[in-house]
Protein backbone atom coordinates (compact mmCIF):
# COMPACT_ATOMS: atom_id res chain seq x y z
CA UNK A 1 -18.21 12.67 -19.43
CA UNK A 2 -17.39 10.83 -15.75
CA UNK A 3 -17.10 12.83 -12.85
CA UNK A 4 -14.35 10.85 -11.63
CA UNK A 5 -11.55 9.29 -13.60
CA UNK A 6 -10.26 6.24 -11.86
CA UNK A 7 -6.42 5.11 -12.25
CA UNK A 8 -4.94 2.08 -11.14
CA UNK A 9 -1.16 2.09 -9.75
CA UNK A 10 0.20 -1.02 -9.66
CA UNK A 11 4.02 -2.41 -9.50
CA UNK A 12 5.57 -5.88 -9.14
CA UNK A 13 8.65 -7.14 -8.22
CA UNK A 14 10.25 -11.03 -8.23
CA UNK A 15 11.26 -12.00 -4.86
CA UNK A 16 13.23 -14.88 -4.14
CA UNK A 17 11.29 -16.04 -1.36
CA UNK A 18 8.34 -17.75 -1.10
CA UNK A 19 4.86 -16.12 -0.62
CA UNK A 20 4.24 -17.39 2.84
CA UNK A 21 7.45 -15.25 4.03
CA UNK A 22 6.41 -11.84 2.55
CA UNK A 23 2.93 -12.35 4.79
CA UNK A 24 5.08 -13.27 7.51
CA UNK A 25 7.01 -9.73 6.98
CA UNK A 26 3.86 -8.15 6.63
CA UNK A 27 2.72 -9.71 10.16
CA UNK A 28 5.06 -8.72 11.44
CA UNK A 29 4.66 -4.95 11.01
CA UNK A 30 3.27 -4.02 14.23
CA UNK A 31 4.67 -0.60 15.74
CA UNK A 32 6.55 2.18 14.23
CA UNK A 33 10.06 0.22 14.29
CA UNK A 34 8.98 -2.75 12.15
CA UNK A 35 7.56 0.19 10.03
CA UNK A 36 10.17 2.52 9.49
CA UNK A 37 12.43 -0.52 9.11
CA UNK A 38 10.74 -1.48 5.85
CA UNK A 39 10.95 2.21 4.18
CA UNK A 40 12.95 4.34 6.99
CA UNK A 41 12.47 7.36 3.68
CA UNK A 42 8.91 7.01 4.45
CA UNK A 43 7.37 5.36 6.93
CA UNK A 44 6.89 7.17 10.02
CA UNK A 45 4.27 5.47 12.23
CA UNK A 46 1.51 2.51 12.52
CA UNK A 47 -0.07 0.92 14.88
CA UNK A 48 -3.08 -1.75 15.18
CA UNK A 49 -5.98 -0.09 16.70
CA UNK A 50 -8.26 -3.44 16.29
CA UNK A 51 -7.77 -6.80 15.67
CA UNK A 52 -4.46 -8.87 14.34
CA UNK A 53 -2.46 -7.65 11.49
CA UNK A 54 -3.57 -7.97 8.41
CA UNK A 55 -6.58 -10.31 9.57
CA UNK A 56 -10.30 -9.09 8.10
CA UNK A 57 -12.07 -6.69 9.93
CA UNK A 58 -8.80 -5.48 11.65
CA UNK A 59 -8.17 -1.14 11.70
CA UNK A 60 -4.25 -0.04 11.14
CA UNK A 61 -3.42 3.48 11.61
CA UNK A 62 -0.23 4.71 9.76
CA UNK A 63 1.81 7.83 8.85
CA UNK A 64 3.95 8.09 6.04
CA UNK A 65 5.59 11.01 3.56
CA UNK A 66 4.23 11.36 0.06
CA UNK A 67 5.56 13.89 -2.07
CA UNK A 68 6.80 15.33 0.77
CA UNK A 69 3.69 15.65 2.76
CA UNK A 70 2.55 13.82 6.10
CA UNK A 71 -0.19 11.95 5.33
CA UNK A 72 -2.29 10.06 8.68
CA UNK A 73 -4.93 7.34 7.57
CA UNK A 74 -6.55 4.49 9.27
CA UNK A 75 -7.32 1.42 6.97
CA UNK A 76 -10.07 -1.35 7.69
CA UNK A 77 -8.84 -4.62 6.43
CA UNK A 78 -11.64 -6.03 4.14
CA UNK A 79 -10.76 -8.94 2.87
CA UNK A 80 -7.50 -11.87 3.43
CA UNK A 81 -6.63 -14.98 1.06
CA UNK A 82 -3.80 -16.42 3.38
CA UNK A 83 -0.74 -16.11 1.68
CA UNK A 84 -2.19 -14.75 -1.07
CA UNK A 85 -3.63 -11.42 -1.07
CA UNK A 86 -4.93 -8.82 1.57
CA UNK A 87 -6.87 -5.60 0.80
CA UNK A 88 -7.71 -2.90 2.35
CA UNK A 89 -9.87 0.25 2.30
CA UNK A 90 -9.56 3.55 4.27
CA UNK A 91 -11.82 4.05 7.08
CA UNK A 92 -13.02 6.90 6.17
CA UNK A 93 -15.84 7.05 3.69
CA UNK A 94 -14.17 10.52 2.65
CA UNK A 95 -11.04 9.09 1.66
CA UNK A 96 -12.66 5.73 0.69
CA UNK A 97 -14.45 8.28 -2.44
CA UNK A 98 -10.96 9.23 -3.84
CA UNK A 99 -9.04 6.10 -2.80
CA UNK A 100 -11.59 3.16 -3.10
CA UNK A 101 -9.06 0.31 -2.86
CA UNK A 102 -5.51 -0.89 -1.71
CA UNK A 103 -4.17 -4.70 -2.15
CA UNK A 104 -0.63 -6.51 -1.85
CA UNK A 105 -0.71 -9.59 -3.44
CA UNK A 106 1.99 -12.40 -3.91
CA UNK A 107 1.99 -14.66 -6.57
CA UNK A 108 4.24 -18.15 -6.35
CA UNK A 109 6.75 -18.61 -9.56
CA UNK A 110 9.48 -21.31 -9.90
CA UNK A 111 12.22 -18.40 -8.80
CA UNK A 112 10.09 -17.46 -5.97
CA UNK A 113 6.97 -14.89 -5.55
CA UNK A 114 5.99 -11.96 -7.73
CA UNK A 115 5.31 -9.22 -4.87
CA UNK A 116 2.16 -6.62 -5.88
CA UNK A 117 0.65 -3.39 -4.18
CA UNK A 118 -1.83 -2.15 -6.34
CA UNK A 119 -3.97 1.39 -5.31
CA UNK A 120 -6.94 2.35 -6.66
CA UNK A 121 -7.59 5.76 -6.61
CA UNK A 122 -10.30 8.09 -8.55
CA UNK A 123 -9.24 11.67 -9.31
CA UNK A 124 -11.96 14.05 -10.14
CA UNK A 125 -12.56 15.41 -13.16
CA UNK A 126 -12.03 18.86 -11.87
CA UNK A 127 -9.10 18.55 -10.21
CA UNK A 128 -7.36 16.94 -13.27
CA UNK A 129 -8.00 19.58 -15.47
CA UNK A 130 -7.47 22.48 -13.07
CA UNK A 131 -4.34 21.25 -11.57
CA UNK A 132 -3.10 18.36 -14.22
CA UNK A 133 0.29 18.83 -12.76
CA UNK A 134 -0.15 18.67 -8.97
CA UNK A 135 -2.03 15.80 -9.90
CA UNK A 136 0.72 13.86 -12.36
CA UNK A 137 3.25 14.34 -9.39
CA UNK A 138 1.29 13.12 -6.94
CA UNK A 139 0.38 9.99 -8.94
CA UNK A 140 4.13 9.88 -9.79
CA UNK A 141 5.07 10.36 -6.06
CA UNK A 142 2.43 7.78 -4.86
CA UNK A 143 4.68 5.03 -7.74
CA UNK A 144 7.79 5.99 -6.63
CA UNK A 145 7.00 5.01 -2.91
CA UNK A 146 5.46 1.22 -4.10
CA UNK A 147 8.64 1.05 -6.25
CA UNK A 148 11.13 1.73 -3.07
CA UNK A 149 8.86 -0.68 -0.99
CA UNK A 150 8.90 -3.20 -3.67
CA UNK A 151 12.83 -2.71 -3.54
CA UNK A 152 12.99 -3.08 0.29
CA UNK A 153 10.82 -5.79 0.71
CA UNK A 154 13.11 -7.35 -1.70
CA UNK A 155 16.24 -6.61 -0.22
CA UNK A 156 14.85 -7.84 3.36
CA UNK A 157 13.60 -10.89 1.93
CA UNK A 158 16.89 -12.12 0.10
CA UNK A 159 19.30 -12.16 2.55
């Protein structure tokens, strides 16, 4: 039996824009305005502590609410296909165990772009069977928050 059971969260959404603008939205989030701006729910703070958004090798810090709890991470940016795709992987090597893995991606179709965030994340063994339900509403909390920024990138991009 694996010590760690690892769950990909994924949504998409069609955006009638092309894929160059949604990296030029991303880009553009540089300070807690442009942040808040995209999910004002949510968001609370970021800020580029090295580098040029969203370029490789580049550290973000950020604040946001899930499930209703503050949450305070710094991401390293690891790899970038212009246009394309960027991932990213928390700095630290703590969270990096539990939460190996982040990526928005955006895919060109005749209507537009298909807009993905994908997280990986590995829940132990453990946990899900001591605390199945903290864990299910976490994971549903975590989809819920990708579905509103789906929805809001969306909305900000079609106008």
């Amino acid at each position: 039996m694996k010590a760690m059971e690892d769950v990909v969260l994924e949504h998409s959404i069609e955006i009638g824009t092309t894929p160059e603008r949604v990296f030029e939205f991303l880009s553009n989030l540089v300070d807690d305005e442009s942040y808040r701006a995209w999910h004002s729910d949510d968001h609370v703070a970021m800020r580029w502590l090295e580098g040029s958004p969203w370029q490789e090798g580049s550290v973000v810090y950020a604040e946001e609410y899930i499930d209703g709890q503050l949450h305070k991470l710094t991401f390293i940016v690891t790899r970038v296909v212009p246009n394309r795709e960027i991932e990213y992987v928390p700095a630290s090597r703590f969270h990096r165990r539990y939460a190996p893995k982040y990526t928005f991606s955006a895919e060109p179709t005749d209507a537009g772009c298909v807009f993905t965030a994908t997280v990986h994340a590995r829940i132990p063994l453990l946990l899900r069977l001591l605390s199945k339900k903290k864990v299910e509403r976490g994971l549903s909390s975590v989809r819920k928050h990708m579905k509103e920024e789906g929805e809001n990138l969306k909305r900000m991009l079609e106008v």
